[in-house]
PDB file of N, CA and C in Angstrom:
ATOM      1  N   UNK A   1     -31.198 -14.417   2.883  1.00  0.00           N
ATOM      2  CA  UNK A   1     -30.987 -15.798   3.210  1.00  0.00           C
ATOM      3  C   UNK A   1     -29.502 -16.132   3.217  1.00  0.00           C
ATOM      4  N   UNK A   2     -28.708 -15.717   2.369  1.00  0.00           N
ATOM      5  CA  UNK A   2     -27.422 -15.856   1.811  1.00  0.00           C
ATOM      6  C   UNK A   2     -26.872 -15.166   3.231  1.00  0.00           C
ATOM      7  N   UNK A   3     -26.642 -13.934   3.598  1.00  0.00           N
ATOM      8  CA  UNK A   3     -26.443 -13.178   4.326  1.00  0.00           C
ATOM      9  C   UNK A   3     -26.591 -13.941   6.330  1.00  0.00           C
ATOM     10  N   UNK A   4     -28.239 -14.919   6.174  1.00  0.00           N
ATOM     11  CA  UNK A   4     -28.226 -15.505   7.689  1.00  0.00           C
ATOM     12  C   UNK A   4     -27.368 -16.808   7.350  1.00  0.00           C
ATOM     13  N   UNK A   5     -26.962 -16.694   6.216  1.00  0.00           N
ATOM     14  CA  UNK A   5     -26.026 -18.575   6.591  1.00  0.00           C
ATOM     15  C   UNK A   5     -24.897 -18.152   6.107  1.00  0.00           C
ATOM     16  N   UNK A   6     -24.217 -17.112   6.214  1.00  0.00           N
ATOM     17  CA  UNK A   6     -22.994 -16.860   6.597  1.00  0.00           C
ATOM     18  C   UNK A   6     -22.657 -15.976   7.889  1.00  0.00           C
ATOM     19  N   UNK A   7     -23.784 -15.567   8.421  1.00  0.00           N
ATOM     20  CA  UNK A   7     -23.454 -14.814   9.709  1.00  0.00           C
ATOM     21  C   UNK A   7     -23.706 -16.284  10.506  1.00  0.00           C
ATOM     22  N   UNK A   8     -24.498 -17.088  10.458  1.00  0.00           N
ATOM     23  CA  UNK A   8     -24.408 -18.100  11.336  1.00  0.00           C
ATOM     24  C   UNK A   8     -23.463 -19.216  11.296  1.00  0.00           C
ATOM     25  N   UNK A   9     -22.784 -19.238  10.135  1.00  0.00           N
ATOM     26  CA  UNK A   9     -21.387 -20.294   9.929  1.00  0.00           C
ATOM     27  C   UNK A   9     -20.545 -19.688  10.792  1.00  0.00           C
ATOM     28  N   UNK A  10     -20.373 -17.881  10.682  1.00  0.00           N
ATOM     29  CA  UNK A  10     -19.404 -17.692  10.940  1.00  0.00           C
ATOM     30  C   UNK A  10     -19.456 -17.279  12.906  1.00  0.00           C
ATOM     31  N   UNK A  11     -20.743 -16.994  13.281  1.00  0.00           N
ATOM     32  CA  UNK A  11     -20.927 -16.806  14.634  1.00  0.00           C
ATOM     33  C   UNK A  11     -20.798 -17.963  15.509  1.00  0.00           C
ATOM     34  N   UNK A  12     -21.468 -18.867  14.571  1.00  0.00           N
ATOM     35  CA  UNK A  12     -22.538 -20.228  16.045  1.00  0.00           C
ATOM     36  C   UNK A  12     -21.785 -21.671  15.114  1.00  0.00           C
ATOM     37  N   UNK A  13     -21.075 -21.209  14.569  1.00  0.00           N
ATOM     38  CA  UNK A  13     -20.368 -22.382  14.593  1.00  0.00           C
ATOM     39  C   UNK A  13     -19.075 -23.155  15.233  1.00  0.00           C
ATOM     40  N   UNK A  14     -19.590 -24.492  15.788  1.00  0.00           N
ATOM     41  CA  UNK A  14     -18.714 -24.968  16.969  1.00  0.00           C
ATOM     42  C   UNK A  14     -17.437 -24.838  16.868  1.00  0.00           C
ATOM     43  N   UNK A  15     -16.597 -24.604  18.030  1.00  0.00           N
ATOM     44  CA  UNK A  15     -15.090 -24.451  17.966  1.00  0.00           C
ATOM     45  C   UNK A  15     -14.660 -26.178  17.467  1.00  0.00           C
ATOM     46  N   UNK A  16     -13.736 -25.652  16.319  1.00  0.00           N
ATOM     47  CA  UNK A  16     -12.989 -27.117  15.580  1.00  0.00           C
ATOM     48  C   UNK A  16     -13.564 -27.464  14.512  1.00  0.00           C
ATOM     49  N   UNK A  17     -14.993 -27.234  14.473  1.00  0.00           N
ATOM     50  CA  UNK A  17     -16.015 -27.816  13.453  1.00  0.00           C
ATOM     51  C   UNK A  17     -15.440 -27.078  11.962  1.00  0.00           C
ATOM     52  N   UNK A  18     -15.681 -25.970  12.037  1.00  0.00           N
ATOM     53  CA  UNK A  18     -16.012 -24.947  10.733  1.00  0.00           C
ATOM     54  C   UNK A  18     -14.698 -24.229  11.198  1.00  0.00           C
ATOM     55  N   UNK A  19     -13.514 -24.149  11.282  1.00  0.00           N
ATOM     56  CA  UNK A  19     -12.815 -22.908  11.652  1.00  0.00           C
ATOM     57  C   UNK A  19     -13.020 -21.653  10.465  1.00  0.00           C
ATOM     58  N   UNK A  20     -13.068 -22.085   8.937  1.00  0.00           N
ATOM     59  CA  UNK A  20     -13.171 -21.434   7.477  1.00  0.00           C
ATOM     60  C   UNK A  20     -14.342 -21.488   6.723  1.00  0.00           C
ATOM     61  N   UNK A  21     -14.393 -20.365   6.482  1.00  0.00           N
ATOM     62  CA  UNK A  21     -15.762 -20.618   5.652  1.00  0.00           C
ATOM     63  C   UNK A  21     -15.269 -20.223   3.927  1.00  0.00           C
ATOM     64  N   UNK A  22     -15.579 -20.898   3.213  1.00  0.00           N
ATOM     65  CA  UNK A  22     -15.637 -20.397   1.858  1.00  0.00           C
ATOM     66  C   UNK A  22     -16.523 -19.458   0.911  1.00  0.00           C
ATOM     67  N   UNK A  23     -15.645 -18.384   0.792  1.00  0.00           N
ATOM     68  CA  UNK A  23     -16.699 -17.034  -0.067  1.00  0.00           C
ATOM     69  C   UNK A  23     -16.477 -17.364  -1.256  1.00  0.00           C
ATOM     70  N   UNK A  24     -17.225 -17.664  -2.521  1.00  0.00           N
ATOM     71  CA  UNK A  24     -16.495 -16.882  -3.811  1.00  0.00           C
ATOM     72  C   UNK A  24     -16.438 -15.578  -4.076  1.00  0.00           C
ATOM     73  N   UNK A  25     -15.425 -15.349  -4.715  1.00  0.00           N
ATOM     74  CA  UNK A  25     -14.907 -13.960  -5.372  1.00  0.00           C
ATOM     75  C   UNK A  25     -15.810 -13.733  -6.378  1.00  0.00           C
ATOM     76  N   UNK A  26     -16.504 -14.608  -7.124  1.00  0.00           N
ATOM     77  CA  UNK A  26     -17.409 -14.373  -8.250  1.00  0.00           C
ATOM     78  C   UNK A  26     -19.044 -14.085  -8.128  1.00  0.00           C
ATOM     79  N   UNK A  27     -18.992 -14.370  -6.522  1.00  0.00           N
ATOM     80  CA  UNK A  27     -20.263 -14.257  -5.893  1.00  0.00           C
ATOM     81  C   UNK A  27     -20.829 -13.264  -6.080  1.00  0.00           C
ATOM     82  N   UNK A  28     -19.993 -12.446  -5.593  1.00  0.00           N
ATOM     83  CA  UNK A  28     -20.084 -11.009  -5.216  1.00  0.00           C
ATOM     84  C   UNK A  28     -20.231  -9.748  -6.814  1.00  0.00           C
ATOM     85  N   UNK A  29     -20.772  -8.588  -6.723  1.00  0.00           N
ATOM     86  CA  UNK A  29     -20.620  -7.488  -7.779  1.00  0.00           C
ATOM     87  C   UNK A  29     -19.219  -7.199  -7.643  1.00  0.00           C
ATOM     88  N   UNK A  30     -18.737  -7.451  -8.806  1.00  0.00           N
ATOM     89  CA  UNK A  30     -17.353  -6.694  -9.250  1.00  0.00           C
ATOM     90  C   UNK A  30     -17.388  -5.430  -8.686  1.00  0.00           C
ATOM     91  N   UNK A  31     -18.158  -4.494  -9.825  1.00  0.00           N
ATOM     92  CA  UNK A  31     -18.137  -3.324  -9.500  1.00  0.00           C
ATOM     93  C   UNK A  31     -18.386  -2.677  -7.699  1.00  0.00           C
ATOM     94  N   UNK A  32     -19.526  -3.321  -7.323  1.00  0.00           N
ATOM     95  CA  UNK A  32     -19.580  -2.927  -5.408  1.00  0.00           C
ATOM     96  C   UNK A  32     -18.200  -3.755  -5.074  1.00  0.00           C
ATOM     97  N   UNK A  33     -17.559  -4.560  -5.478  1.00  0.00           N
ATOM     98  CA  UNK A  33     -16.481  -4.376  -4.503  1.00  0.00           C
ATOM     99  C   UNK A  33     -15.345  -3.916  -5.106  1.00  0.00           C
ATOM    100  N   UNK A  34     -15.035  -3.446  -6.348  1.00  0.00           N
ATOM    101  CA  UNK A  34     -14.383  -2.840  -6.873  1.00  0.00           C
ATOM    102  C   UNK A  34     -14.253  -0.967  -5.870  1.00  0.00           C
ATOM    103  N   UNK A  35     -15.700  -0.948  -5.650  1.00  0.00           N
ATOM    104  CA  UNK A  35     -16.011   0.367  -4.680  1.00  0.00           C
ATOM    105  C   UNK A  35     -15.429   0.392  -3.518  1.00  0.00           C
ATOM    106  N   UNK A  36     -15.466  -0.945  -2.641  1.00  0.00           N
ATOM    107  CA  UNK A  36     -15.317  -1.142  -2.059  1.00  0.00           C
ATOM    108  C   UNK A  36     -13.365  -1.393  -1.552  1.00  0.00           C
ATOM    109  N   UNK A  37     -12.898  -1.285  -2.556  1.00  0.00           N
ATOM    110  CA  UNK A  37     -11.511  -1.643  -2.421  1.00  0.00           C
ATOM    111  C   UNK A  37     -10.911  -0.043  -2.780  1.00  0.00           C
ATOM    112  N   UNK A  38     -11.273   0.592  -3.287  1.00  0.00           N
ATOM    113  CA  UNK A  38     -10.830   1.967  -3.448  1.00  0.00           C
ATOM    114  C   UNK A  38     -11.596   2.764  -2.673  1.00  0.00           C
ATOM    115  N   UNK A  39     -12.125   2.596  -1.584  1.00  0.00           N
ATOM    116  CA  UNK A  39     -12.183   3.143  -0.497  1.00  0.00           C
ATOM    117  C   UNK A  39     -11.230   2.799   0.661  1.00  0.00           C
ATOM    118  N   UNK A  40     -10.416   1.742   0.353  1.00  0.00           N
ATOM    119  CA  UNK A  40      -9.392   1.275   1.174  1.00  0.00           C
ATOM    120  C   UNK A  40     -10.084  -0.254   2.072  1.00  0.00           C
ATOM    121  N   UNK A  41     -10.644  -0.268   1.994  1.00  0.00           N
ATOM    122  CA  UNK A  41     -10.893  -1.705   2.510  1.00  0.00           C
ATOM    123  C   UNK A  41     -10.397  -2.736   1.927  1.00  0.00           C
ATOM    124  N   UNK A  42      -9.576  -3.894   2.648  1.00  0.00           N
ATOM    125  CA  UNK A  42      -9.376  -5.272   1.835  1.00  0.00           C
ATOM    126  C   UNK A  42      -9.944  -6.156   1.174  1.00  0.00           C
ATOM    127  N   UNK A  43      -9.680  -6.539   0.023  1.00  0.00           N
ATOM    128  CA  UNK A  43     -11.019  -6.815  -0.455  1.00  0.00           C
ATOM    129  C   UNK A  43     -11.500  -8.822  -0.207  1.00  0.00           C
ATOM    130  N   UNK A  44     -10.480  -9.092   0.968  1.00  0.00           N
ATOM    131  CA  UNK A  44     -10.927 -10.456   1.451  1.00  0.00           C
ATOM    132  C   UNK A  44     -12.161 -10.021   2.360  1.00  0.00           C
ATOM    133  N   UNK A  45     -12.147  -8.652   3.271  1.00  0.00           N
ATOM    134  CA  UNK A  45     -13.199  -8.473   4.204  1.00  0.00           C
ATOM    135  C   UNK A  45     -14.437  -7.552   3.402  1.00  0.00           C
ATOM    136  N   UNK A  46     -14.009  -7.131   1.991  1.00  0.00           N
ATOM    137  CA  UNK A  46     -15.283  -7.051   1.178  1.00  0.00           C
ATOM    138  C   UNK A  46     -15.831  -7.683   0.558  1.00  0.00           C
ATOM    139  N   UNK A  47     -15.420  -8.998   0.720  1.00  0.00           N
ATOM    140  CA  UNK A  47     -16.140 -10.018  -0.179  1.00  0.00           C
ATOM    141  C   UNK A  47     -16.969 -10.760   0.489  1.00  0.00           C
ATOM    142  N   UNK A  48     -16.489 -10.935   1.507  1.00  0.00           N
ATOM    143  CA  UNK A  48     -17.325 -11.485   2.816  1.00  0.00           C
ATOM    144  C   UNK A  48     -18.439 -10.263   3.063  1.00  0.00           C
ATOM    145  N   UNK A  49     -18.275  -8.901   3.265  1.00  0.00           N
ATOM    146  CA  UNK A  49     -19.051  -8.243   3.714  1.00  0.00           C
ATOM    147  C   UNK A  49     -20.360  -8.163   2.220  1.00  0.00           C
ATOM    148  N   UNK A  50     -19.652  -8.380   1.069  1.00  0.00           N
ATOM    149  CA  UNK A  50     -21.058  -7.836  -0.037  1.00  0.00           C
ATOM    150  C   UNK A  50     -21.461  -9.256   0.001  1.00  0.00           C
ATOM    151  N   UNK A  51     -21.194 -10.494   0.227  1.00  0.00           N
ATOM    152  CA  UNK A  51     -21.993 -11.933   0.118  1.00  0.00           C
ATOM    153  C   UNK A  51     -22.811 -11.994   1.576  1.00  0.00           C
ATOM    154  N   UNK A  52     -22.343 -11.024   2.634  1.00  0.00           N
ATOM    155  CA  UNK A  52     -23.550 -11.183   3.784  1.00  0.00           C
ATOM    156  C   UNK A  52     -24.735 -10.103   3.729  1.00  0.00           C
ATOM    157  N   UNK A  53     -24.556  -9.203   2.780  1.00  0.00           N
ATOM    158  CA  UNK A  53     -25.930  -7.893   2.746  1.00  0.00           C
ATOM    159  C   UNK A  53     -26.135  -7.911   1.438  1.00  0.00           C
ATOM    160  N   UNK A  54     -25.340  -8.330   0.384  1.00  0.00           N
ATOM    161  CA  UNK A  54     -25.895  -7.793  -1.069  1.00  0.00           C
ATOM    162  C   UNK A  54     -25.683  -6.812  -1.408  1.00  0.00           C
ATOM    163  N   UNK A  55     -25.349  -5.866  -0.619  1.00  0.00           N
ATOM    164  CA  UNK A  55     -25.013  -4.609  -0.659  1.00  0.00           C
ATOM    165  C   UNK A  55     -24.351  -2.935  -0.319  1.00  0.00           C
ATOM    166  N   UNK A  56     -24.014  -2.396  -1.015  1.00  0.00           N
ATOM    167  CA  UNK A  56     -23.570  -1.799  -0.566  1.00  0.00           C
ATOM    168  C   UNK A  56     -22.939  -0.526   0.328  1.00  0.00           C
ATOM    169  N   UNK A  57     -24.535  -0.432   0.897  1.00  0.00           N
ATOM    170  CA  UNK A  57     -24.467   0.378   2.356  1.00  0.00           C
ATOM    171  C   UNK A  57     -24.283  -0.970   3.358  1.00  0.00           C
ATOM    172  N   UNK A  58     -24.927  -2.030   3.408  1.00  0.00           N
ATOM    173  CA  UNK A  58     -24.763  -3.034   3.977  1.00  0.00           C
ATOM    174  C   UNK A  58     -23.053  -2.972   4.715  1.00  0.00           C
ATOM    175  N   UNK A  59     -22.465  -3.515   3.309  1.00  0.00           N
ATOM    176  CA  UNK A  59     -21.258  -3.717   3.599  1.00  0.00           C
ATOM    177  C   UNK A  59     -20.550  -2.907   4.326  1.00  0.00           C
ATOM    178  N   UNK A  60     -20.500  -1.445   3.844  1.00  0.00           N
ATOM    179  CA  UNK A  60     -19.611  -0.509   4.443  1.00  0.00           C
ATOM    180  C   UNK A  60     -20.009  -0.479   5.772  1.00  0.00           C
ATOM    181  N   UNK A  61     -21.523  -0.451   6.234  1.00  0.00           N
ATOM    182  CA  UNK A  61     -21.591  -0.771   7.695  1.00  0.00           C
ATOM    183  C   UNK A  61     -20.821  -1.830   8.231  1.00  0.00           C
ATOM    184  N   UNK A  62     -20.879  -3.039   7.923  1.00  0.00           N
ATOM    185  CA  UNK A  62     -20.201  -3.898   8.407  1.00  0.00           C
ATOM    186  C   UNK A  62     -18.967  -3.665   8.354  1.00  0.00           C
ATOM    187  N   UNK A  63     -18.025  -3.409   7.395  1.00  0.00           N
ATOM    188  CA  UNK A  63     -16.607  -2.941   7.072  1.00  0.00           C
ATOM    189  C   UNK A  63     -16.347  -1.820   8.723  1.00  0.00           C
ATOM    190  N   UNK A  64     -17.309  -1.282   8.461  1.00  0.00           N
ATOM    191  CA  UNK A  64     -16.587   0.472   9.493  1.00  0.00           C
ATOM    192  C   UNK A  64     -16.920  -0.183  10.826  1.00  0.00           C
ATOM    193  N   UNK A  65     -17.733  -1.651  10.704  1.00  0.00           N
ATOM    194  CA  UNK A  65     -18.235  -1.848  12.451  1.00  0.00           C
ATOM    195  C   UNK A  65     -17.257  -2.961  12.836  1.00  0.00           C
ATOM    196  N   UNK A  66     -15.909  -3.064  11.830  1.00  0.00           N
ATOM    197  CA  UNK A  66     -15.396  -4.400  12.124  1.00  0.00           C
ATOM    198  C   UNK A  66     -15.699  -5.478  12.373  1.00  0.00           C
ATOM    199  N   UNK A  67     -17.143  -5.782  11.610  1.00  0.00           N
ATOM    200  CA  UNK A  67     -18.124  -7.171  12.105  1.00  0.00           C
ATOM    201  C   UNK A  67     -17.545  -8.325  11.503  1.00  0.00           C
ATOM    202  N   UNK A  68     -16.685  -8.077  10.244  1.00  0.00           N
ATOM    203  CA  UNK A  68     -16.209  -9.252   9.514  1.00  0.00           C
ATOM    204  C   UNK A  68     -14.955  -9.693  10.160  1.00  0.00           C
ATOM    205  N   UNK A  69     -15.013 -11.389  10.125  1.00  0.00           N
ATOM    206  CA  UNK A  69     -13.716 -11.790  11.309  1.00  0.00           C
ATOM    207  C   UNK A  69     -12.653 -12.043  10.297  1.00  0.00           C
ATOM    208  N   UNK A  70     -12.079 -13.180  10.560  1.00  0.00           N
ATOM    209  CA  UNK A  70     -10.766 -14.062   9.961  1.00  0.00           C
ATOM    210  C   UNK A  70     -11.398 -14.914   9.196  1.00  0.00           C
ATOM    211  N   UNK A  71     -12.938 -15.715   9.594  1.00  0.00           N
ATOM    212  CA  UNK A  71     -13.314 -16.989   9.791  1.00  0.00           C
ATOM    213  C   UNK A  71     -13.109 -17.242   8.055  1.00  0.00           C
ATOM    214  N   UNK A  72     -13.319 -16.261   7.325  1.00  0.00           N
ATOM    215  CA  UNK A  72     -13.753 -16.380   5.994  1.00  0.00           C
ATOM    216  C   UNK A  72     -12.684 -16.523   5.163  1.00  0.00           C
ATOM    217  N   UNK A  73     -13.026 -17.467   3.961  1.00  0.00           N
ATOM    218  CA  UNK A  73     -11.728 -17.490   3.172  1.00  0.00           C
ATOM    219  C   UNK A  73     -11.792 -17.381   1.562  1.00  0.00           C
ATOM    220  N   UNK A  74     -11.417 -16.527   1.218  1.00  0.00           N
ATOM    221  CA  UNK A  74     -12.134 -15.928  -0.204  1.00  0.00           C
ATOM    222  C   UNK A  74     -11.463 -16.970  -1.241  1.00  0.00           C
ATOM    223  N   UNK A  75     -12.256 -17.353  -2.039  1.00  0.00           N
ATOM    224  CA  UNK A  75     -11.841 -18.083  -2.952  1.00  0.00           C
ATOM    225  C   UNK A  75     -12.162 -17.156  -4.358  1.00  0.00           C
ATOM    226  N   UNK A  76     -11.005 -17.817  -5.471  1.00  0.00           N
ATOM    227  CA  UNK A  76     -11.415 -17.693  -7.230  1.00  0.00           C
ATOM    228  C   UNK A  76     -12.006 -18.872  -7.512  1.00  0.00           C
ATOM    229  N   UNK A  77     -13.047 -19.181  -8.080  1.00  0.00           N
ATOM    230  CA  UNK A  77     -13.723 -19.706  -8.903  1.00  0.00           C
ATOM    231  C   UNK A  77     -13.968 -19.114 -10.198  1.00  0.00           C
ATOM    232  N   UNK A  78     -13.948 -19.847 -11.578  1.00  0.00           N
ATOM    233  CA  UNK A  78     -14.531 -19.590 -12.651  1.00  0.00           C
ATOM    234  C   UNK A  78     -13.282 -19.069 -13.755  1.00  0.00           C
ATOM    235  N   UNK A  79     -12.541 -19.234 -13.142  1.00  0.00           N
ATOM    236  CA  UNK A  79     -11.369 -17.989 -14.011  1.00  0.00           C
ATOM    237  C   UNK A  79     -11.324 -18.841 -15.086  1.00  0.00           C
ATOM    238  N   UNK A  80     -11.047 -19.778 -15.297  1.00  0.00           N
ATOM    239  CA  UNK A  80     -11.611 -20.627 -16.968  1.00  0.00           C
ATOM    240  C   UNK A  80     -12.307 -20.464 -18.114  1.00  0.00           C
ATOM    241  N   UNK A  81     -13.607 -20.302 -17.249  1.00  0.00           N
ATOM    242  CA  UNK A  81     -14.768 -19.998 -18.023  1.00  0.00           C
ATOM    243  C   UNK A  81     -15.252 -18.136 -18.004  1.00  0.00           C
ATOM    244  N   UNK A  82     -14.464 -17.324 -17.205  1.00  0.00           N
ATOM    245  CA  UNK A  82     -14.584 -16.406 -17.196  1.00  0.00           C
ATOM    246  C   UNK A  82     -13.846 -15.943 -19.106  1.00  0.00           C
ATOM    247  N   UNK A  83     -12.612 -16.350 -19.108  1.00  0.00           N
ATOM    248  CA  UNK A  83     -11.717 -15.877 -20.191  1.00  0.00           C
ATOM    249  C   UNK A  83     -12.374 -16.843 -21.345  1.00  0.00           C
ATOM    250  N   UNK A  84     -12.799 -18.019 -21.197  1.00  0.00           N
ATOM    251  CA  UNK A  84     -13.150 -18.358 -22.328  1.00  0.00           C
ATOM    252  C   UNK A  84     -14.447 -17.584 -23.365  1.00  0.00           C
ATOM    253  N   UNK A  85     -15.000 -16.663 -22.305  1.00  0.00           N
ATOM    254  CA  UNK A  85     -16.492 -16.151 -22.562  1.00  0.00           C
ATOM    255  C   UNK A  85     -15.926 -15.060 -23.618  1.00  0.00           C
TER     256      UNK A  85
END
């Protein structure tokens, strides 16, 4: 579900409307994109790629098929309550 409403923000959404979409960074598994960044991928287009499949054959498909655009814009959330824990 997560995965069709960010491929559709980021496909079919009108020119001007949506230019950005917002990912969190906290969304996503540390560790899969921790994987994901020491394989050399950036990890603005792995954060987007593990919040549209969950996972991580998912992603790397998407990563190696260049499916992830610009549109996305990775955010930090939580860093507050992360350190206070």
């Amino acid at each position: 579900m997560l995965r069709a409403g960010i491929l559709a923000s980021l496909h079919d959404a009108p020119e001007g409307v949506a230019d950005k979409v917002e990912v969190s960074k906290s969304s996503v598994s540390s560790i899969r994109l921790q994987q994901l960044e020491k394989m050399g991928f950036p990890t603005e287009k792995a954060v987007v790629a593990l919040a549209a499949t969950g996972q991580l054959d998912g992603a790397i498909s998407l990563l190696i098929d260049d499916q992830i655009g610009e549109e996305a814009v990775v955010i930090s959330k939580g860093k507050k309550s992360a350190s206070a824990s």
